[in-house]
Protein backbone atom coordinates (compact mmCIF):
# COMPACT_ATOMS: atom_id res chain seq x y z
CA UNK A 1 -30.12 165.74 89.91
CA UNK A 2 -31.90 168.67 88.14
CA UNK A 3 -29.32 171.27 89.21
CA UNK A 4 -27.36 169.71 85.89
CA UNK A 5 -27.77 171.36 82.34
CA UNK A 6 -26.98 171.58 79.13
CA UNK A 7 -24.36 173.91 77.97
CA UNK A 8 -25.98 176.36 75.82
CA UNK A 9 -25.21 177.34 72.75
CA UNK A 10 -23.54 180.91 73.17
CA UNK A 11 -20.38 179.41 75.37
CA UNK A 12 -20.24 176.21 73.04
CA UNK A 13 -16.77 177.00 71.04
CA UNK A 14 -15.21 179.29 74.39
CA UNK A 15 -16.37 175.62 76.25
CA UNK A 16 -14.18 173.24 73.73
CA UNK A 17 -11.31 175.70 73.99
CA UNK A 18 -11.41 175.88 77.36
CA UNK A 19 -10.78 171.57 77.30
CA UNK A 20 -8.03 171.42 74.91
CA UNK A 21 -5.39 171.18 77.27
CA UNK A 22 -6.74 168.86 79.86
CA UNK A 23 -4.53 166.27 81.16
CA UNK A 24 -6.19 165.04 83.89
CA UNK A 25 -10.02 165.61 85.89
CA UNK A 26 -9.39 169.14 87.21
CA UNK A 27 -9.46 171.66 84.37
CA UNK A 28 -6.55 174.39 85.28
CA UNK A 29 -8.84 177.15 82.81
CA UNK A 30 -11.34 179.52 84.16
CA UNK A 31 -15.37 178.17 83.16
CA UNK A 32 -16.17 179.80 80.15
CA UNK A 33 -19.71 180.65 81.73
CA UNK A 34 -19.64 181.07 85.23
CA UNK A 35 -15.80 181.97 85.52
CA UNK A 36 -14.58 179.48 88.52
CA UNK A 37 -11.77 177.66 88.68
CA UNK A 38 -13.97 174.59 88.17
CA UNK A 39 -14.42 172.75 85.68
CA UNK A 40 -13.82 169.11 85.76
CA UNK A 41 -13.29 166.55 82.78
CA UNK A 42 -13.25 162.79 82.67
CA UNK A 43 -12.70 159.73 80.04
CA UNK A 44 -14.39 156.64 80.92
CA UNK A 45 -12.21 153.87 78.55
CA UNK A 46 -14.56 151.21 76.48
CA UNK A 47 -11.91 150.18 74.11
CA UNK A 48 -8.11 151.51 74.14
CA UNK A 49 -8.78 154.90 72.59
CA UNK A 50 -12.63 155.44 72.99
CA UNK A 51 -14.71 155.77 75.64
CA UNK A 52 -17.44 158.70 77.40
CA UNK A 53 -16.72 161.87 77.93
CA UNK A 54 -17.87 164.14 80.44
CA UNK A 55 -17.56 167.90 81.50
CA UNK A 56 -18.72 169.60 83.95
CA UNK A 57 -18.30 172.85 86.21
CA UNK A 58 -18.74 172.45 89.83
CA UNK A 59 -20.17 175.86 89.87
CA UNK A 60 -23.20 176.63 87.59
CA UNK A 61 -23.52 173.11 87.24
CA UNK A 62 -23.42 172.62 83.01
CA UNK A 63 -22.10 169.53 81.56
CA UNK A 64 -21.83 168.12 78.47
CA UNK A 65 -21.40 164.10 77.98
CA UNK A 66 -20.77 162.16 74.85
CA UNK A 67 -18.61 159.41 73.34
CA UNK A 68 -15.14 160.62 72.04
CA UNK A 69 -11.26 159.44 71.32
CA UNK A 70 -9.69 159.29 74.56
CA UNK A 71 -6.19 161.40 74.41
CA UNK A 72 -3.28 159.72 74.33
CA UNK A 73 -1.80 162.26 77.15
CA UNK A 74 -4.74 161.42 79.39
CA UNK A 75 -4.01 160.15 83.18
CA UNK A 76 -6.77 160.80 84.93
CA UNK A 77 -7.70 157.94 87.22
CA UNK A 78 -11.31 155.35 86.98
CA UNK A 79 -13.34 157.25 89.29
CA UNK A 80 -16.76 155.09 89.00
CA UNK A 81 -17.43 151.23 87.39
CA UNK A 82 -19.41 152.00 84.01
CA UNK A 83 -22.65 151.21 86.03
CA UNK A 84 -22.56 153.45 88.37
CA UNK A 85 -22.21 156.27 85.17
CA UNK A 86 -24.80 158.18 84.16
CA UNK A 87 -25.61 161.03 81.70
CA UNK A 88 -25.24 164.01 84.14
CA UNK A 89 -21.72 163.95 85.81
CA UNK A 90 -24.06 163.70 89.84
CA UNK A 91 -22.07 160.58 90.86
CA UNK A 92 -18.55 161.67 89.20
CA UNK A 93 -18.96 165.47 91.14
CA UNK A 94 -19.54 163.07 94.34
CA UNK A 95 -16.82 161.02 94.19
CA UNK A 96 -14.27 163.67 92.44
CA UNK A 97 -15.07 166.21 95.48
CA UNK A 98 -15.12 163.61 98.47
CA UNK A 99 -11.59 162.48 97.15
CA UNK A 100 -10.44 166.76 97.23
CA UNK A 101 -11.81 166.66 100.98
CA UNK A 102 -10.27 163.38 102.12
């Protein structure tokens, strides 16, 4: 799990930008620090518009994670049961790539 980290500060605002259109877990833009076609977000509902947040690139392996309002546009499916979430996207990479290969 220590191949995850922090997005750092130079790529923050290119990073948000690069989320703004998301409507679903694969991210259509180009990573803002690595440049793959990567980058991966998902909403984890708690109530009807909040929940966690996470984004990641498959790539250089940065993430960010936090609580946020959860889009009204959003369709991306439940990928993991809350317990199975953690802070670094490890499990949600795992699930979101075996479902690309199968």
């Amino acid at each position: 799990m220590g191949r995850w980290h922090d997005l750092s500060p130079e790529h923050e605002d290119a990073w948000n930008e690069a989320f703004v259109d998301a409507r679903g877990v694969d991210v259509a833009v180009s990573c803002p620090v690595c440049a793959a076609k990567t980058l991966h977000i998902y909403f984890h509902r708690h109530r009807a518009d909040v929940g966690g947040i996470w984004r990641w690139c498959s790539s250089c392996f940065v993430y960010d994670h936090g609580t946020a309002r959860v889009p009204s546009g959003w369709s991306g499916p439940e990928l993991l049961p809350v317990e199975r979430l953690t802070h670094a996207p490890e499990e949600l990479e795992r699930v979101r790539a075996a479902s690309e290969a199968g």
